[in-house]
C-alpha atoms as a PDB file:
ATOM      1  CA  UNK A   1     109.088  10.428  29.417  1.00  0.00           C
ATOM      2  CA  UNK A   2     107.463   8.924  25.994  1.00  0.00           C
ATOM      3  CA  UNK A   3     104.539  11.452  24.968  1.00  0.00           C
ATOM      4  CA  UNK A   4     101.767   9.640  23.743  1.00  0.00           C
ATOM      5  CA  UNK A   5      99.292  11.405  21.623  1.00  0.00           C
ATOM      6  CA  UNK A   6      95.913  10.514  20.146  1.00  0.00           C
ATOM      7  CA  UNK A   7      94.408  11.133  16.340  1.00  0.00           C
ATOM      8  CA  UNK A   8      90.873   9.902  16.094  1.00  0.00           C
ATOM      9  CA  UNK A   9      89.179   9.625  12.877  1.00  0.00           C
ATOM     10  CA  UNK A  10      86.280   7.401   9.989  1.00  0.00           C
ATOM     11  CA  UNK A  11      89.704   7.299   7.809  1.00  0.00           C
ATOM     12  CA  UNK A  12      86.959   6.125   5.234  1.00  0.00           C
ATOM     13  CA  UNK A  13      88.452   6.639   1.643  1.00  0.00           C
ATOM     14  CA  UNK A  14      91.208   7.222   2.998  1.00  0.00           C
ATOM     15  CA  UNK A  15      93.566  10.212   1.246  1.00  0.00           C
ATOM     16  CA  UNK A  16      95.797  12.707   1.451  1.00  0.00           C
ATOM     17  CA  UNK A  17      94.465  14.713   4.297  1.00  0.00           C
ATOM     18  CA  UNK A  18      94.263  11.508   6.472  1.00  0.00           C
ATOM     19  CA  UNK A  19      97.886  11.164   5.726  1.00  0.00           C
ATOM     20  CA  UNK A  20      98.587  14.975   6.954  1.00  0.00           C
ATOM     21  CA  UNK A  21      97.004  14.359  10.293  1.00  0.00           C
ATOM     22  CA  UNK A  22      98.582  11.650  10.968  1.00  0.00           C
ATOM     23  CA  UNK A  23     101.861  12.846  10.273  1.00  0.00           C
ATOM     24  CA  UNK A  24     101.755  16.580  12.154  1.00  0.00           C
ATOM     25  CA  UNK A  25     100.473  14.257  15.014  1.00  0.00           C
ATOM     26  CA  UNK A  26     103.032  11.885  14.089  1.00  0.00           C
ATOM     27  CA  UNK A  27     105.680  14.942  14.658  1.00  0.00           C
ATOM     28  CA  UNK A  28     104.530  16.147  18.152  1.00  0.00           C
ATOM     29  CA  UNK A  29     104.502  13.060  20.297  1.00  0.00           C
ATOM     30  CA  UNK A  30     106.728   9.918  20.347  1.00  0.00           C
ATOM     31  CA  UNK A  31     104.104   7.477  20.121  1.00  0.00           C
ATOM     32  CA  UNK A  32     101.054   8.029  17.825  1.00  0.00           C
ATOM     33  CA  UNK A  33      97.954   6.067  18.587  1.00  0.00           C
ATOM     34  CA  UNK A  34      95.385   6.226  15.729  1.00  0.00           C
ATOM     35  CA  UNK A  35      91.564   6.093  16.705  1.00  0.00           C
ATOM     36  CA  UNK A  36      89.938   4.905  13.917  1.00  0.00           C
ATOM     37  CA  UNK A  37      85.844   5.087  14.408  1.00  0.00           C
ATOM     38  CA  UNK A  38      83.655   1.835  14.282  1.00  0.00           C
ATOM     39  CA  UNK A  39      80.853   1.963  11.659  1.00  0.00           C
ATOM     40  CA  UNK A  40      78.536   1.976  14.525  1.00  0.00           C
ATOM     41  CA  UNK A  41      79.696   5.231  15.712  1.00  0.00           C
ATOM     42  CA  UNK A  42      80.102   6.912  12.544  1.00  0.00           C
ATOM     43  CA  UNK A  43      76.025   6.171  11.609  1.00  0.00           C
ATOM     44  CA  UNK A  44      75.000   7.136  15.284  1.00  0.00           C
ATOM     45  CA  UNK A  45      77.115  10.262  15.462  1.00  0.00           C
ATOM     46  CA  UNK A  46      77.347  11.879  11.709  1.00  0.00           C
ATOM     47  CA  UNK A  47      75.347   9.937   9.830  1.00  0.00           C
ATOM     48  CA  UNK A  48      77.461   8.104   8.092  1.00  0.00           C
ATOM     49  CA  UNK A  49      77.734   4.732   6.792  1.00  0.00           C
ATOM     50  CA  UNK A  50      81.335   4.375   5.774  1.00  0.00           C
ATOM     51  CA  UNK A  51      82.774   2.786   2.614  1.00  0.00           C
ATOM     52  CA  UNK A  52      85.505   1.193   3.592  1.00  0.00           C
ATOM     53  CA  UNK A  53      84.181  -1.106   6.537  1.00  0.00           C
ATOM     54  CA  UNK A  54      86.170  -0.762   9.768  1.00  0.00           C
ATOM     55  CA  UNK A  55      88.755  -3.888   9.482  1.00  0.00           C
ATOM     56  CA  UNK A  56      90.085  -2.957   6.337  1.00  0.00           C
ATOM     57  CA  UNK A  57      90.334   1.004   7.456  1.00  0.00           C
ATOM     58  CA  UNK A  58      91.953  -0.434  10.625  1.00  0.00           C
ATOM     59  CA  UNK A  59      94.149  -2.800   8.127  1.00  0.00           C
ATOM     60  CA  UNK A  60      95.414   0.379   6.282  1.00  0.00           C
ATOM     61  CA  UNK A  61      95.652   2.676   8.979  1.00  0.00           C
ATOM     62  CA  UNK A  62      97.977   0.763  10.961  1.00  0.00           C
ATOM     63  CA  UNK A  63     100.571   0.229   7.633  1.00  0.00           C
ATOM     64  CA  UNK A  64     101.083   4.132   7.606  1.00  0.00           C
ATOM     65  CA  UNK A  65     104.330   4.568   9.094  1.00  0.00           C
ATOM     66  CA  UNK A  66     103.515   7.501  11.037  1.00  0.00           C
ATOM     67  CA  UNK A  67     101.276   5.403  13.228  1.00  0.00           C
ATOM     68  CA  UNK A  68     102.481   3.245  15.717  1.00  0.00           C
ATOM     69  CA  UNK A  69      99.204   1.741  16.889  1.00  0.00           C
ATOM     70  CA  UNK A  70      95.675   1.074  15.499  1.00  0.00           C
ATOM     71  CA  UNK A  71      92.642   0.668  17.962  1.00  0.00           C
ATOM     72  CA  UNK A  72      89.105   0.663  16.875  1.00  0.00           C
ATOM     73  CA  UNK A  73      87.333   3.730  18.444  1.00  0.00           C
ATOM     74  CA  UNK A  74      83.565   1.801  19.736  1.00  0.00           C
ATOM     75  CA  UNK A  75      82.464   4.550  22.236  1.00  0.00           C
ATOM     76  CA  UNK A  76      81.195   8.388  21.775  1.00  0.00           C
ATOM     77  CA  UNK A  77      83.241   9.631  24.816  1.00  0.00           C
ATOM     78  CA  UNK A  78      87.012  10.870  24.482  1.00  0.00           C
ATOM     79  CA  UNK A  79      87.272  10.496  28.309  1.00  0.00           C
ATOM     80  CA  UNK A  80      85.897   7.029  27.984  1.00  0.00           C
ATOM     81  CA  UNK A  81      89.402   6.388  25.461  1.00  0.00           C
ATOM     82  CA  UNK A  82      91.321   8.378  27.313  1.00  0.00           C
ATOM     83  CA  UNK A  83      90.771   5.865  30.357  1.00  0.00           C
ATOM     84  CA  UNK A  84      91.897   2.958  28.205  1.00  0.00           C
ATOM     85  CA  UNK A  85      94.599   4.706  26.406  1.00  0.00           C
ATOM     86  CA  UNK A  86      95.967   7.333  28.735  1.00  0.00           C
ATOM     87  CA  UNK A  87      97.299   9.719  26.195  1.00  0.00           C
ATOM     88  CA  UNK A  88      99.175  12.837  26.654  1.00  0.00           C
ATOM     89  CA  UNK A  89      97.772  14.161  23.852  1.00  0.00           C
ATOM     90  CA  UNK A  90      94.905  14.286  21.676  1.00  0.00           C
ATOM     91  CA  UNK A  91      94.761  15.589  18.113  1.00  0.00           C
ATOM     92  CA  UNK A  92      91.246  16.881  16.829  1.00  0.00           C
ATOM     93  CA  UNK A  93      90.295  18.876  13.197  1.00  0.00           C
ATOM     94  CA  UNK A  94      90.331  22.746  13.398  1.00  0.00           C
ATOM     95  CA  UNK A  95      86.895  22.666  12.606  1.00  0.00           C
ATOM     96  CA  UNK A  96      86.047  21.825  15.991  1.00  0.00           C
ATOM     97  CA  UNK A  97      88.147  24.690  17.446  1.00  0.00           C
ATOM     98  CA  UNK A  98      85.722  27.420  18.983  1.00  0.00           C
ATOM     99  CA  UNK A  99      82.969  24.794  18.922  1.00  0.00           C
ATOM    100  CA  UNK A 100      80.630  24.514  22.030  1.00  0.00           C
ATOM    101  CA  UNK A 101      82.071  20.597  21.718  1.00  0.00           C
ATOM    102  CA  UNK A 102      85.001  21.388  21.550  1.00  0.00           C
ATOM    103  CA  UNK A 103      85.180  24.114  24.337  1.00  0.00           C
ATOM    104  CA  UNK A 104      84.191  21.063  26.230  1.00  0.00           C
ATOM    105  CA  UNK A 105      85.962  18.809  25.049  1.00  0.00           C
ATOM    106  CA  UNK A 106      89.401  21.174  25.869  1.00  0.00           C
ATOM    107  CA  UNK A 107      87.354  21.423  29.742  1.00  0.00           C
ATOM    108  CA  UNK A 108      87.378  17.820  30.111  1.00  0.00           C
ATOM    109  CA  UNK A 109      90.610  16.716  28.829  1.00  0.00           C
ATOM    110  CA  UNK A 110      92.735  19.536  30.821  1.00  0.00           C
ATOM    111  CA  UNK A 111      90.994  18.451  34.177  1.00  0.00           C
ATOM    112  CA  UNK A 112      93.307  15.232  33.486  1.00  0.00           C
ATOM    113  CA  UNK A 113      96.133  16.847  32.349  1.00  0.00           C
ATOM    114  CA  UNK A 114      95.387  16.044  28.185  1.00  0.00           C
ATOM    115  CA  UNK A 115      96.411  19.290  25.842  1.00  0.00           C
ATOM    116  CA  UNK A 116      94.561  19.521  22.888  1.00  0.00           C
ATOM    117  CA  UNK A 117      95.836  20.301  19.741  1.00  0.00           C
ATOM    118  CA  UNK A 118      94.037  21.485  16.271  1.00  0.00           C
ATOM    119  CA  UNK A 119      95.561  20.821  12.664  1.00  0.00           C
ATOM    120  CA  UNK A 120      94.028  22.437   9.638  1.00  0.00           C
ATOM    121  CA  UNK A 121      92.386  20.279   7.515  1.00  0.00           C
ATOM    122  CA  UNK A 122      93.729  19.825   4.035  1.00  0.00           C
ATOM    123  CA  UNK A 123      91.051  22.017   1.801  1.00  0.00           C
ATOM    124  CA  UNK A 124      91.945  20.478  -1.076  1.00  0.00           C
ATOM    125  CA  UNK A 125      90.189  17.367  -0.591  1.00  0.00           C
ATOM    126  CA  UNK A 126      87.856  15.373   2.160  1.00  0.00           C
ATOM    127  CA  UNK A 127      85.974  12.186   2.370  1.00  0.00           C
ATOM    128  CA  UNK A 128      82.774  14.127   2.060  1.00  0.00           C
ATOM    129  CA  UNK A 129      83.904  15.211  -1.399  1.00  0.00           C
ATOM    130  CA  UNK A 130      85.391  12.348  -2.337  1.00  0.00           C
ATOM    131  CA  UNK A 131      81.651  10.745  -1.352  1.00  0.00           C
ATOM    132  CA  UNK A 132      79.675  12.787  -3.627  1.00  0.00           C
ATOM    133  CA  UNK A 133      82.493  11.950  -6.277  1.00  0.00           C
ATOM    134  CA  UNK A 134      81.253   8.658  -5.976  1.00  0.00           C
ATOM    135  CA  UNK A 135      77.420   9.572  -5.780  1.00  0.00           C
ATOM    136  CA  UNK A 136      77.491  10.960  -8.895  1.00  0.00           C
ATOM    137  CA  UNK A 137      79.482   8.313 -11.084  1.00  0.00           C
ATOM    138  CA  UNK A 138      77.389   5.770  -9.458  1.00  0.00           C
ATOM    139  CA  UNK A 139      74.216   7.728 -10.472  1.00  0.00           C
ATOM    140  CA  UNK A 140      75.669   8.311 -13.918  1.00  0.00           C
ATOM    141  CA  UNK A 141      76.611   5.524 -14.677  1.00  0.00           C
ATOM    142  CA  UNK A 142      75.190   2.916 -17.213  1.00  0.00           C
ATOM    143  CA  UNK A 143      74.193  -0.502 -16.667  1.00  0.00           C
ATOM    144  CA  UNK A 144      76.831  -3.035 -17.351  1.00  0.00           C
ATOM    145  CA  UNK A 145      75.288  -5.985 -19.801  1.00  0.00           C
ATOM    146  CA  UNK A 146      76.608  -9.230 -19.693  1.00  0.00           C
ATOM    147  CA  UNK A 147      78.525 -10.004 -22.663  1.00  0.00           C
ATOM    148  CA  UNK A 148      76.788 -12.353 -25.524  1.00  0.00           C
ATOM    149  CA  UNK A 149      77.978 -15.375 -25.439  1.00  0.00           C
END
């Protein structure tokens, strides 16, 4: 029986951490389906407005060869994906382990027979980083003139 798993994510300047998820997810199921967040989503939920806008993040997350498909993730409820996708197994950030969401999340998904499983995230870097990177050299930056003809 193929074991299908699940690794939801903005993948928004996308780097090496993305990469690691994907690929411990990659290495406990045979088929990895990669959730990547609509823009929508990502500004009602965190906040965010992402970078990269979702066809292009879709675009590069389905080229890593640790994924074998790409959907766009357009709904706030795992269930609700789980119901389209029917997946085994779904892959979530540490930093949700011990959380009231996900204690609930780990509630709802074993009532249909979904483990749960955490990966560390790669300290070393993060999109949230790599955003005020790019705060700060925008901010710094100066003015580019048009050259004199």
């Amino acid at each position: 029986m193929t074991k299908i798993g699940y690794a939801a994510g903005a993948f928004d300047l996308f780097h090496v951490g993305h990469l690691n998820i994907l690929k411990h997810a990659k290495s406990q199921c045979d088929f990895l389906i990669a959730g990547v967040v609509s823009d929508e989503m990502l500004i009602q939920n965190k906040g965010i407005t992402p970078v990269i806008p979702l066809a292009e993040r879709l675009e590069i997350v389905r080229h890593i060869s640790f994924v074998d498909d790409a959907v766009a993730e357009t709904v706030p409820d795992k269930l609700d994906v789980w119901r389209e996708l029917k997946f085994d197994v779904f892959f979530k950030g540490d930093d949700w382990r011990g959380t009231a969401k996900g204690e609930r999340l780990e509630r709802e998904f074993a009532k249909v027979g979904v483990e749960v499983v955490y990966f560390p995230y790669t300290i070393t870097t993060s999109s949230t980083a790599l955003r005020k990177a790019l705060d700060t050299i925008t901010a710094t930056a100066e003015p580019v003139s048009a050259a004199a003809d």
